[in-house]
N, C-alpha and C. Protein backbone atom coordinates (compact mmCIF):
# COMPACT_ATOMS: atom_id res chain seq x y z
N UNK A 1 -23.09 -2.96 0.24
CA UNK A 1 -23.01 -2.31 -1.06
C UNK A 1 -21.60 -2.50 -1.63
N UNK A 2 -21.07 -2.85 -2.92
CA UNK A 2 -20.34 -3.38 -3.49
C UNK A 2 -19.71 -1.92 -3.73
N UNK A 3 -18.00 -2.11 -3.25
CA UNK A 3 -17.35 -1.00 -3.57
C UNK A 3 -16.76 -0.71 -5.25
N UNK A 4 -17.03 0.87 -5.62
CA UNK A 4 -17.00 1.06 -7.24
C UNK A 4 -15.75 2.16 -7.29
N UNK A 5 -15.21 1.62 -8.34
CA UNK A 5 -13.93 2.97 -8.89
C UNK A 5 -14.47 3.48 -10.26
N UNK A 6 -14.39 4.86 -10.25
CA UNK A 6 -14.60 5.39 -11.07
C UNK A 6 -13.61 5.91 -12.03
N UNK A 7 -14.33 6.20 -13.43
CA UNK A 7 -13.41 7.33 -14.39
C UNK A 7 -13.95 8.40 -15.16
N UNK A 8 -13.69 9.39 -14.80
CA UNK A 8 -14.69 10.34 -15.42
C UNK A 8 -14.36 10.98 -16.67
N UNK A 9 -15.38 11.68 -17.38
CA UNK A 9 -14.84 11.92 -18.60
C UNK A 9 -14.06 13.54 -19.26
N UNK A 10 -13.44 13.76 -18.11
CA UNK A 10 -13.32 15.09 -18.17
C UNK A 10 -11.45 15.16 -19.28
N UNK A 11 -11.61 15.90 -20.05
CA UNK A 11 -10.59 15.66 -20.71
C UNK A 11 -9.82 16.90 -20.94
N UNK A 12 -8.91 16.89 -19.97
CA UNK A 12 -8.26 18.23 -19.82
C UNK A 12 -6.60 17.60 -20.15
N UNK A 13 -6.16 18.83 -21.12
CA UNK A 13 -4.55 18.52 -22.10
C UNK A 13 -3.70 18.75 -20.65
N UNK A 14 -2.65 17.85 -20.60
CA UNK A 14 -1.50 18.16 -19.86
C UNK A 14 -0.23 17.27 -20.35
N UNK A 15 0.78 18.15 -20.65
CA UNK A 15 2.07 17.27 -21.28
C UNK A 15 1.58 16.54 -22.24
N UNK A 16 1.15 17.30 -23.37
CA UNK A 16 0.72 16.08 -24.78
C UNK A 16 0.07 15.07 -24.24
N UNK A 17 -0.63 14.67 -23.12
CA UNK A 17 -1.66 13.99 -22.97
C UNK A 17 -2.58 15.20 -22.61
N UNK A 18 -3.95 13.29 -22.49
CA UNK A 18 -5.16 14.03 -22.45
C UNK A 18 -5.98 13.33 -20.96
N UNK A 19 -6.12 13.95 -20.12
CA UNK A 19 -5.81 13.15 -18.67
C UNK A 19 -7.76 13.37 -17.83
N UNK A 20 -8.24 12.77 -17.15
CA UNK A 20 -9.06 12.50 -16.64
C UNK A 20 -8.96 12.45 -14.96
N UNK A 21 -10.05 11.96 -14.20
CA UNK A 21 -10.10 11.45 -12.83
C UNK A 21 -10.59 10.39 -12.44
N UNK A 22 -9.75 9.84 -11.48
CA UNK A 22 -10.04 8.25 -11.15
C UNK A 22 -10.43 8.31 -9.52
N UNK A 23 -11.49 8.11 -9.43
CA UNK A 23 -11.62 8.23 -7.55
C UNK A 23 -12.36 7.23 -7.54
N UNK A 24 -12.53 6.54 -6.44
CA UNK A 24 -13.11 5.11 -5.58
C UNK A 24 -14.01 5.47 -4.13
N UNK A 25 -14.99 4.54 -4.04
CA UNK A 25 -15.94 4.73 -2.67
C UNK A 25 -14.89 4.79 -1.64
N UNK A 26 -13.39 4.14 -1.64
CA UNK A 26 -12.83 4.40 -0.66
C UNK A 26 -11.28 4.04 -1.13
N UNK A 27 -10.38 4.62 0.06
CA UNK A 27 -9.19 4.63 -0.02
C UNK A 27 -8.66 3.49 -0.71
N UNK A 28 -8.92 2.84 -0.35
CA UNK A 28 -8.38 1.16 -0.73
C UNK A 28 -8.36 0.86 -1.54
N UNK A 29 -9.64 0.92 -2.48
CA UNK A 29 -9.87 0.63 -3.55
C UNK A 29 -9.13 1.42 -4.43
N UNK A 30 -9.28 2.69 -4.43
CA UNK A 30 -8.71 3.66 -5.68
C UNK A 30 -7.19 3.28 -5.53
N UNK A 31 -6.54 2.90 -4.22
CA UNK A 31 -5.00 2.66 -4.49
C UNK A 31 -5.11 1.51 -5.03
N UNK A 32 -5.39 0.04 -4.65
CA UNK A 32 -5.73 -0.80 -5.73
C UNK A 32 -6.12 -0.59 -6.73
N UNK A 33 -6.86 -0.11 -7.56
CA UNK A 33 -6.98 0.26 -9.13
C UNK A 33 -5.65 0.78 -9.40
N UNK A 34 -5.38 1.60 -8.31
CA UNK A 34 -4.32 2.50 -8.94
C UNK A 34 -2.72 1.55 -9.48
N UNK A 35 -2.91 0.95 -8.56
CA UNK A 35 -1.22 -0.45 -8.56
C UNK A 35 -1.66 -1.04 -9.74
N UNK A 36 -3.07 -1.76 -9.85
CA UNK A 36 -3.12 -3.06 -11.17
C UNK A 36 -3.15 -1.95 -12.15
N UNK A 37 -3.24 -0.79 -12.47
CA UNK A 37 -2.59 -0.14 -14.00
C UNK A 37 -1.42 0.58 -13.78
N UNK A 38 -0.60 0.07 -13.06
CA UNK A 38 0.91 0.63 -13.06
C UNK A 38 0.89 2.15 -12.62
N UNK A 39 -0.45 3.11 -11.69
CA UNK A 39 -0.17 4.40 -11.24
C UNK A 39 1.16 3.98 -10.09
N UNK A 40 1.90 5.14 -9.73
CA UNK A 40 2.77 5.37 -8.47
C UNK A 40 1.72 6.01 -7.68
N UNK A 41 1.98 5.90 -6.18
CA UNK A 41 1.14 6.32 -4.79
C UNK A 41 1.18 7.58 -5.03
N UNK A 42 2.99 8.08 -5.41
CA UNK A 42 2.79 9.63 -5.07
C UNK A 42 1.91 10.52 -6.05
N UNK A 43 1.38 9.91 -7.46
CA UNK A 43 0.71 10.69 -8.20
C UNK A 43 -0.78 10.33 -7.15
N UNK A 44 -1.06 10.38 -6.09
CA UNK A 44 -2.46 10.94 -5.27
C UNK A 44 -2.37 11.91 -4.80
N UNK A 45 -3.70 12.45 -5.40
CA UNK A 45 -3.97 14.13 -5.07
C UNK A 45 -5.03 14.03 -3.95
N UNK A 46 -4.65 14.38 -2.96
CA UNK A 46 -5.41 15.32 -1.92
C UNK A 46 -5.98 14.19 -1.12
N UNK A 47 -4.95 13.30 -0.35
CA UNK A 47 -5.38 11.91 0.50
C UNK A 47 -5.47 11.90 1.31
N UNK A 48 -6.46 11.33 1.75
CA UNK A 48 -7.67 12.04 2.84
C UNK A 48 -8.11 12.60 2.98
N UNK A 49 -8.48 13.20 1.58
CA UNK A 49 -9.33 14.31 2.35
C UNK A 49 -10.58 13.84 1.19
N UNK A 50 -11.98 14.68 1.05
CA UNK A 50 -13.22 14.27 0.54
C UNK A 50 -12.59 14.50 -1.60
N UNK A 51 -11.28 15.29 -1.50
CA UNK A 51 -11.01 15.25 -2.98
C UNK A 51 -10.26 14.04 -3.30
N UNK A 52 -10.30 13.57 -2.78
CA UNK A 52 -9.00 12.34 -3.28
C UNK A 52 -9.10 11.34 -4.56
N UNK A 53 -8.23 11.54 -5.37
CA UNK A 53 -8.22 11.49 -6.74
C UNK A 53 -6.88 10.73 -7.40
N UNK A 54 -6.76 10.55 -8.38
CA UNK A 54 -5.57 10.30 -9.33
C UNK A 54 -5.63 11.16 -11.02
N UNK A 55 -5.41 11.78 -11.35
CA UNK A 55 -5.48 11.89 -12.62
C UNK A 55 -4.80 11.35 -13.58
N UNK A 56 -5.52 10.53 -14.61
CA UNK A 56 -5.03 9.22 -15.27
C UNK A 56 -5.41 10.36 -16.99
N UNK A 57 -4.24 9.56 -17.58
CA UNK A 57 -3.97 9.89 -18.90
C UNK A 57 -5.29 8.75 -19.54
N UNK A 58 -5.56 8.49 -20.99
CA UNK A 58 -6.64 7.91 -21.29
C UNK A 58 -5.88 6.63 -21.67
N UNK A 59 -4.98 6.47 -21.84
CA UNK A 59 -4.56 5.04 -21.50
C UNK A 59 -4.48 4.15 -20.54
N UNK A 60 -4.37 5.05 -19.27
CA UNK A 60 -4.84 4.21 -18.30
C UNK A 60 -6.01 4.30 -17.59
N UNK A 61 -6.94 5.34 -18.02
CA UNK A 61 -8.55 5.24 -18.19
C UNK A 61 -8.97 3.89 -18.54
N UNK A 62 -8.67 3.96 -19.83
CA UNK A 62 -8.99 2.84 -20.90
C UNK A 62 -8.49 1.37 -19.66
N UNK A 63 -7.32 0.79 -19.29
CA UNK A 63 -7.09 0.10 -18.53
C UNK A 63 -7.67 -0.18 -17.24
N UNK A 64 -8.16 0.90 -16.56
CA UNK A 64 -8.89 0.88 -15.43
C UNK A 64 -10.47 0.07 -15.42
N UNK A 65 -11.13 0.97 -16.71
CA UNK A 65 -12.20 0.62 -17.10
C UNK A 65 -12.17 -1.31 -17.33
N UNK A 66 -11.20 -1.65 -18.34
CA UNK A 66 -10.82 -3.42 -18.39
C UNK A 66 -11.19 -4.26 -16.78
N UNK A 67 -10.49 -3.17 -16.19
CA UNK A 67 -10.32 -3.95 -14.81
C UNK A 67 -11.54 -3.74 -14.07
N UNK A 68 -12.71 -3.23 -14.25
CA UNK A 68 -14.00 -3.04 -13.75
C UNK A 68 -14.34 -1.48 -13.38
N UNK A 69 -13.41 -0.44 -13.73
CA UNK A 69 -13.56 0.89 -12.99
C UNK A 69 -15.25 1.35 -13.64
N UNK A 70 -15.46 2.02 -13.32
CA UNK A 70 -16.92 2.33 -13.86
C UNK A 70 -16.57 3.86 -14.63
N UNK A 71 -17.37 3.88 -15.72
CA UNK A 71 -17.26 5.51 -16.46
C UNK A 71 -18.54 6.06 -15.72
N UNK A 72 -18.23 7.64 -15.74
CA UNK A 72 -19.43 8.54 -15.05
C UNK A 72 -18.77 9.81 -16.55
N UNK A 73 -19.53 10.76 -15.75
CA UNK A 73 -19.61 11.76 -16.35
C UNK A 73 -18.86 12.99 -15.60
N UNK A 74 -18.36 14.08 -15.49
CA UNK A 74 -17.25 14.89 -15.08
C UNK A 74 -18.52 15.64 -13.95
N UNK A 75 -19.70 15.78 -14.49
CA UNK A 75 -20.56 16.27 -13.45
C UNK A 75 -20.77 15.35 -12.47
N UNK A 76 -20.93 13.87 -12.42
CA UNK A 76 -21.13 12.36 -11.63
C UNK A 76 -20.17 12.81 -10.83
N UNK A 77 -18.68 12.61 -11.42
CA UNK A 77 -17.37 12.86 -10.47
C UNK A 77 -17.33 14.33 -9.32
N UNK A 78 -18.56 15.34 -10.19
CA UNK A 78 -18.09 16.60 -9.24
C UNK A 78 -19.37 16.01 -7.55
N UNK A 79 -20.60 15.67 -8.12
CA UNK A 79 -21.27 15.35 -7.16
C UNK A 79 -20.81 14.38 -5.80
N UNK A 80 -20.01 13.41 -6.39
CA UNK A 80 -19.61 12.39 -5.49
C UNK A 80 -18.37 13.51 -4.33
N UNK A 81 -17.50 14.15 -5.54
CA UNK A 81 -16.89 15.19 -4.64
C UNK A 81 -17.42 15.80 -3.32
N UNK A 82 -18.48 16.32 -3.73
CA UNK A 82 -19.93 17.24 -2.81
C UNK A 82 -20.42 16.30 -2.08
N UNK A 83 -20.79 15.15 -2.29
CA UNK A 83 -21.52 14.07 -1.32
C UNK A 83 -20.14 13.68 0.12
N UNK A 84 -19.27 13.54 -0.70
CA UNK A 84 -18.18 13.20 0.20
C UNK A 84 -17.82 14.90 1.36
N UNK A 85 -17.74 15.39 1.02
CA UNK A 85 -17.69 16.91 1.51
C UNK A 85 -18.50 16.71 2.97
N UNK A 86 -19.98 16.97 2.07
CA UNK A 86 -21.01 17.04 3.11
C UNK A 86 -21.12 15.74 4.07
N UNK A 87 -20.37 14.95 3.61
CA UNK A 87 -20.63 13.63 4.88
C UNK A 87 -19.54 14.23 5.98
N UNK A 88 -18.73 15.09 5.88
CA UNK A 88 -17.37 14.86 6.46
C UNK A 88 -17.93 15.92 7.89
């Protein structure tokens, strides 16, 4: 099964932006997405564990998506959360 990065559409204000979540089937991948749109490592939230995330402003939404990330929906992103949980 072909590994997918996601972006969800949740649009919550922080610092005059408007910021989202970027998570991947696996570690690797989401830090790769994360390098080809210029994120830093240390903006990862909660690594290793079943939340592991980036929260991306919509500019680099928008960039992620270019690079193949897939859009879901903020409920898509909470399930995968829960799927990952319950595998652990």
């Amino acid at each position: 099964m072909p590994v997918a990065v996601y972006v969800d559409n949740m649009q919550a204000p922080f610092r005059g932006m408007v910021m989202c979540h970027m998570l991947a089937d696996t570690e690797a991948e989401l830090h790769a997405m994360a390098e080809k749109i210029g994120m830093q490592r240390r903006w990862h939230q909660h690594p290793g564990t079943h939340k592991s995330h980036y929260d991306i402003n919509q500019d680099m939404r928008a960039l992620a998506v270019a690079h193949g990330a897939v859009e879901i929906t903020l409920k898509e992103s909470g399930r995968i959360v829960r799927a990952r949980r319950l595998a652990k």
